[in-house]
C-alpha atoms as a PDB file:
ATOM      1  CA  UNK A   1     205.549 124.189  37.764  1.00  0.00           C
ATOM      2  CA  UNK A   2     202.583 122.571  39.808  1.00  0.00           C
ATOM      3  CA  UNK A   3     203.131 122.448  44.176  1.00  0.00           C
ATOM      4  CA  UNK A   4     203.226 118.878  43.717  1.00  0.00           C
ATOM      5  CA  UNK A   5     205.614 118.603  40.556  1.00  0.00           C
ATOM      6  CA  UNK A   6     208.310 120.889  43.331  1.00  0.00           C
ATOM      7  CA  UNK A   7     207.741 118.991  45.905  1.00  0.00           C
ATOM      8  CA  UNK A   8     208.581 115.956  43.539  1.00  0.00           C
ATOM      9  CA  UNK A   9     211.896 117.757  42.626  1.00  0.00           C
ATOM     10  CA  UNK A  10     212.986 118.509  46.318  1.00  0.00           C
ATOM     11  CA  UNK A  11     212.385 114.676  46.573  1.00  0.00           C
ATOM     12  CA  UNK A  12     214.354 113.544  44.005  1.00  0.00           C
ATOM     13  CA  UNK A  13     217.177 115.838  44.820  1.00  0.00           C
ATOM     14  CA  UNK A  14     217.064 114.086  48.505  1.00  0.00           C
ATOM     15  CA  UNK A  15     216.829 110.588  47.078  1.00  0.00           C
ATOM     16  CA  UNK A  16     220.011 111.392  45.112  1.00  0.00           C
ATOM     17  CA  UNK A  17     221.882 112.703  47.894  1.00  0.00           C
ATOM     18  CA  UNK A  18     224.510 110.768  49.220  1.00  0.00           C
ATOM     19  CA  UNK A  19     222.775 111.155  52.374  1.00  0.00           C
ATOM     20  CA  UNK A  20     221.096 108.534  53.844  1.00  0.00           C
ATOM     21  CA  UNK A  21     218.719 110.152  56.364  1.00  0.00           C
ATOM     22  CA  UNK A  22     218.164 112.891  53.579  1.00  0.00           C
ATOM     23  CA  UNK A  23     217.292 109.937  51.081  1.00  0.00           C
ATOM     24  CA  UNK A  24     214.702 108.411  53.845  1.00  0.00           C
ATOM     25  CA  UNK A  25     213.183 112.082  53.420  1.00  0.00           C
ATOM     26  CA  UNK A  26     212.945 112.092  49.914  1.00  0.00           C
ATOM     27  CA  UNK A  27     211.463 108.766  49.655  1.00  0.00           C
ATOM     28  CA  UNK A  28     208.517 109.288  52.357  1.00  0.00           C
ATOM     29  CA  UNK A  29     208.144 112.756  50.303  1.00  0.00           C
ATOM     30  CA  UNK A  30     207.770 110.758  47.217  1.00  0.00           C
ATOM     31  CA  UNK A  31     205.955 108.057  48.674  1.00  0.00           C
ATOM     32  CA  UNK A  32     202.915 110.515  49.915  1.00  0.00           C
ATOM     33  CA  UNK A  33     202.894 111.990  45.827  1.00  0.00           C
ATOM     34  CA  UNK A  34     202.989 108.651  44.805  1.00  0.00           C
ATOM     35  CA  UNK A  35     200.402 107.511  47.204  1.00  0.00           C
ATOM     36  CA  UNK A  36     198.337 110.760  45.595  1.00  0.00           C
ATOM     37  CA  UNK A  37     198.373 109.021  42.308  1.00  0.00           C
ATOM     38  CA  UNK A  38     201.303 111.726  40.991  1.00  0.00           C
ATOM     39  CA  UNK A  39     202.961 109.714  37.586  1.00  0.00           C
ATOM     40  CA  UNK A  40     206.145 110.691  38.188  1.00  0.00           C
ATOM     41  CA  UNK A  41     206.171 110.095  41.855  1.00  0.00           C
ATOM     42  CA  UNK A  42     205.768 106.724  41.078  1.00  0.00           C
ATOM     43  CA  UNK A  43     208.237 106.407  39.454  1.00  0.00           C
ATOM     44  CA  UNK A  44     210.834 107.790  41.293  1.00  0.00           C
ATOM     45  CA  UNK A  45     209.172 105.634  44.373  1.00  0.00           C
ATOM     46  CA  UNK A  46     209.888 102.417  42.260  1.00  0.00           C
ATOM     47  CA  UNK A  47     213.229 103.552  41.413  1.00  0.00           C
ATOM     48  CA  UNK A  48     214.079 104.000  44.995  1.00  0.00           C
ATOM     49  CA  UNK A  49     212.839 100.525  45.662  1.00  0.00           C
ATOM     50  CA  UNK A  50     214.604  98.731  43.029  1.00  0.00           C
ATOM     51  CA  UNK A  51     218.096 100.370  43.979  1.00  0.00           C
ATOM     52  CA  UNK A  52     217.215 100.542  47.838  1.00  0.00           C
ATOM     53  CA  UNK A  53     217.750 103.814  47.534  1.00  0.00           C
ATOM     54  CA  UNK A  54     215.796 105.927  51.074  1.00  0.00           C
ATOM     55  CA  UNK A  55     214.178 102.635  51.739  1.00  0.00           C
ATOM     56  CA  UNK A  56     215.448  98.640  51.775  1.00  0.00           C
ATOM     57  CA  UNK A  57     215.601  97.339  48.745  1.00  0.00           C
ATOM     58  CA  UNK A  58     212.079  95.499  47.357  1.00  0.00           C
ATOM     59  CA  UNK A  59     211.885  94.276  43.899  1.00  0.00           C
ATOM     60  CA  UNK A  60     208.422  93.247  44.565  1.00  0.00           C
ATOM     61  CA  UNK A  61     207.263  96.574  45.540  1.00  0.00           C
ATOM     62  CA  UNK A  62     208.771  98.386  43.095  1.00  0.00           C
ATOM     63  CA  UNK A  63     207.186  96.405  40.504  1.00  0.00           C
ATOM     64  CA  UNK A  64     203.920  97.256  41.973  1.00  0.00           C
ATOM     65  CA  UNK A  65     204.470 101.434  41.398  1.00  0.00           C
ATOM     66  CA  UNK A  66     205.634 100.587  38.446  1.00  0.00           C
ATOM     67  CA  UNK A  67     202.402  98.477  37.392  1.00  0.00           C
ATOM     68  CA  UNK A  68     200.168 101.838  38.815  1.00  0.00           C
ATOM     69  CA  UNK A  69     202.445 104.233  36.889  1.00  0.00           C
ATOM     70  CA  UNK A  70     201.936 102.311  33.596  1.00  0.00           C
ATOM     71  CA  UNK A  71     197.766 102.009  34.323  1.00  0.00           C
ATOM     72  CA  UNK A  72     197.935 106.065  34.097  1.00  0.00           C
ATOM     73  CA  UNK A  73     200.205 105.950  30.822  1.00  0.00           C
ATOM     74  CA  UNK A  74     203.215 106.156  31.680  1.00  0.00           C
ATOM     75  CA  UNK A  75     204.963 105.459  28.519  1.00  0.00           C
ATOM     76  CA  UNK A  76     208.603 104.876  30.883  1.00  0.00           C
ATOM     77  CA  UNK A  77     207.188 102.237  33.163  1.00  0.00           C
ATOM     78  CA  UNK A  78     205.524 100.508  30.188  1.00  0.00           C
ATOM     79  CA  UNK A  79     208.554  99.822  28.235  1.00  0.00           C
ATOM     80  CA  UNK A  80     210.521  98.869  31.544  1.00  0.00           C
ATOM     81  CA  UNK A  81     207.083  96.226  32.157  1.00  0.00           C
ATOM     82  CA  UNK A  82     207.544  95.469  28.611  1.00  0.00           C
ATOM     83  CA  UNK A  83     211.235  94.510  29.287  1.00  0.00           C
ATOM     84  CA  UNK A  84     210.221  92.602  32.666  1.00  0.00           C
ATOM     85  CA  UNK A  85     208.507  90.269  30.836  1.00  0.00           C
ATOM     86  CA  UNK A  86     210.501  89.882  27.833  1.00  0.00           C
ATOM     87  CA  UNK A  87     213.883  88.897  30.239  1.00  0.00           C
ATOM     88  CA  UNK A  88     211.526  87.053  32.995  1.00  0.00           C
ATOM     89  CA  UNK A  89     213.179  89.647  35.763  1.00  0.00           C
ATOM     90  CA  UNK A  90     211.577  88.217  38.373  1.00  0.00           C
ATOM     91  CA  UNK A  91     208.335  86.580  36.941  1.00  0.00           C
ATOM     92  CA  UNK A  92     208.227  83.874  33.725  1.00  0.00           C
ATOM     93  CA  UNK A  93     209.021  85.166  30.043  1.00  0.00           C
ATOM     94  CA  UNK A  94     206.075  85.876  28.585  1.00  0.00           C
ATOM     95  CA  UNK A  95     206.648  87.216  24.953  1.00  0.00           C
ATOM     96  CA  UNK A  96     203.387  88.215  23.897  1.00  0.00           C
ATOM     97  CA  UNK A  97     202.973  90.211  27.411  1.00  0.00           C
ATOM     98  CA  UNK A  98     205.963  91.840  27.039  1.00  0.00           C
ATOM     99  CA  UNK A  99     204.715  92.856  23.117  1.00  0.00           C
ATOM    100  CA  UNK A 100     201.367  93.974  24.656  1.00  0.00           C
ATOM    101  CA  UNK A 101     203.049  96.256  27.350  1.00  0.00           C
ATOM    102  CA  UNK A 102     205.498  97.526  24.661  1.00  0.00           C
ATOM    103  CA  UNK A 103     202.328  98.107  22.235  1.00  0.00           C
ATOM    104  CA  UNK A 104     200.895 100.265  25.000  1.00  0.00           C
ATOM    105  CA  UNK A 105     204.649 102.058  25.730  1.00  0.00           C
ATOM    106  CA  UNK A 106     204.604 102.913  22.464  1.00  0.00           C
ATOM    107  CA  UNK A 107     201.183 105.091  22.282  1.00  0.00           C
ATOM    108  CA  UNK A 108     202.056 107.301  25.076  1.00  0.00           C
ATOM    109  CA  UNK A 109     205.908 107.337  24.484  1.00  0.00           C
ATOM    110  CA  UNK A 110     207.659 110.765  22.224  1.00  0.00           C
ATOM    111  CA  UNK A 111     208.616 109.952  18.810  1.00  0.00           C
ATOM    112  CA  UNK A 112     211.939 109.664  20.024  1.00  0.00           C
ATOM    113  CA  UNK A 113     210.795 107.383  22.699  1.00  0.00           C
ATOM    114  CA  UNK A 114     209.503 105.429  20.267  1.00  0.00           C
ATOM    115  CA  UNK A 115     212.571 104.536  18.593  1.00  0.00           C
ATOM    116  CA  UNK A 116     214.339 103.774  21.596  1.00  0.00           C
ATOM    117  CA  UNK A 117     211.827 100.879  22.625  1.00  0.00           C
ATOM    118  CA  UNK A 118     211.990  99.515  18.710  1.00  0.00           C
ATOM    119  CA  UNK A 119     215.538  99.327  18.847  1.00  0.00           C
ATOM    120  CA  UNK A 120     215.875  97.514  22.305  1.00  0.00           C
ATOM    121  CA  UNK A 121     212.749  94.988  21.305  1.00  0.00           C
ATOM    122  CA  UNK A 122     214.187  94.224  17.594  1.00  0.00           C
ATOM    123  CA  UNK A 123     217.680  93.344  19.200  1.00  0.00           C
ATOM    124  CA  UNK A 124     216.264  90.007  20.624  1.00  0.00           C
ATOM    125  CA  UNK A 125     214.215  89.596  17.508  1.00  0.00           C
ATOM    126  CA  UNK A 126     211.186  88.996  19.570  1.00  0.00           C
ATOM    127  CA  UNK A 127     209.134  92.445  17.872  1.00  0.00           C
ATOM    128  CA  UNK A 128     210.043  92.465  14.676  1.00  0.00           C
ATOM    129  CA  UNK A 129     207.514  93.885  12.596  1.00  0.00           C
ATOM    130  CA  UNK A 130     206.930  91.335   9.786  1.00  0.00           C
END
């Protein structure tokens, strides 16, 4: 385990304190791995924005980590774009988006992974392979 990847676990054990002066911690911890370009650290930092969890809540923001996770491959914040745009959470529906971001998931995702995002996408019909 990397420097970085423990520092990362220290944070998320802060941010999921009940604490809320220990969850402030974690999230500035996070926030400075995140702000390093560390995958994981950005996602935990739009986790903690979306729940208002260390910090207030900010959709918006959130959103953003999420859009820098899933430009290094992160096959997590891909599918959760993918869904974004599929449900309009926040911006307009926009199917073939949504497809495109769940095309990408899909490449970096596990095999298991995999099936997971199929099985959400074909429940709405939208990604049914033909």
């Amino acid at each position: 385990i990397s420097a970085e990847e423990k520092k990362l676990a220290e944070a998320v054990d802060l941010l999921g304190s009940g604490d809320k002066a220990k969850q402030k911690r974690g999230f500035r911890q996070a926030k400075l791995l995140a702000d390093s370009g560390l995958e994981g650290a950005q996602l935990k930092v739009s986790e903690a924005y979306l729940a208002g969890r260390g910090v207030p809540k900010d959709p918006a923001a959130a959103w953003g980590w999420y859009e820098k996770a899933a430009a290094q491959g992160s096959a997590r914040a891909l599918h959760l774009l993918s869904l974004r745009f599929r449900y309009g959470c926040g911006v307009k529906k926009d199917l073939a988006k949504a497809e495109d971001y769940l095309k990408r998931a899909k490449a970096y995702a596990k095999p298991e992974e995999v099936q997971l995002m199929e099985a959400s996408a074909e429940g709405c019909g939208q990604f049914r392979k033909k």
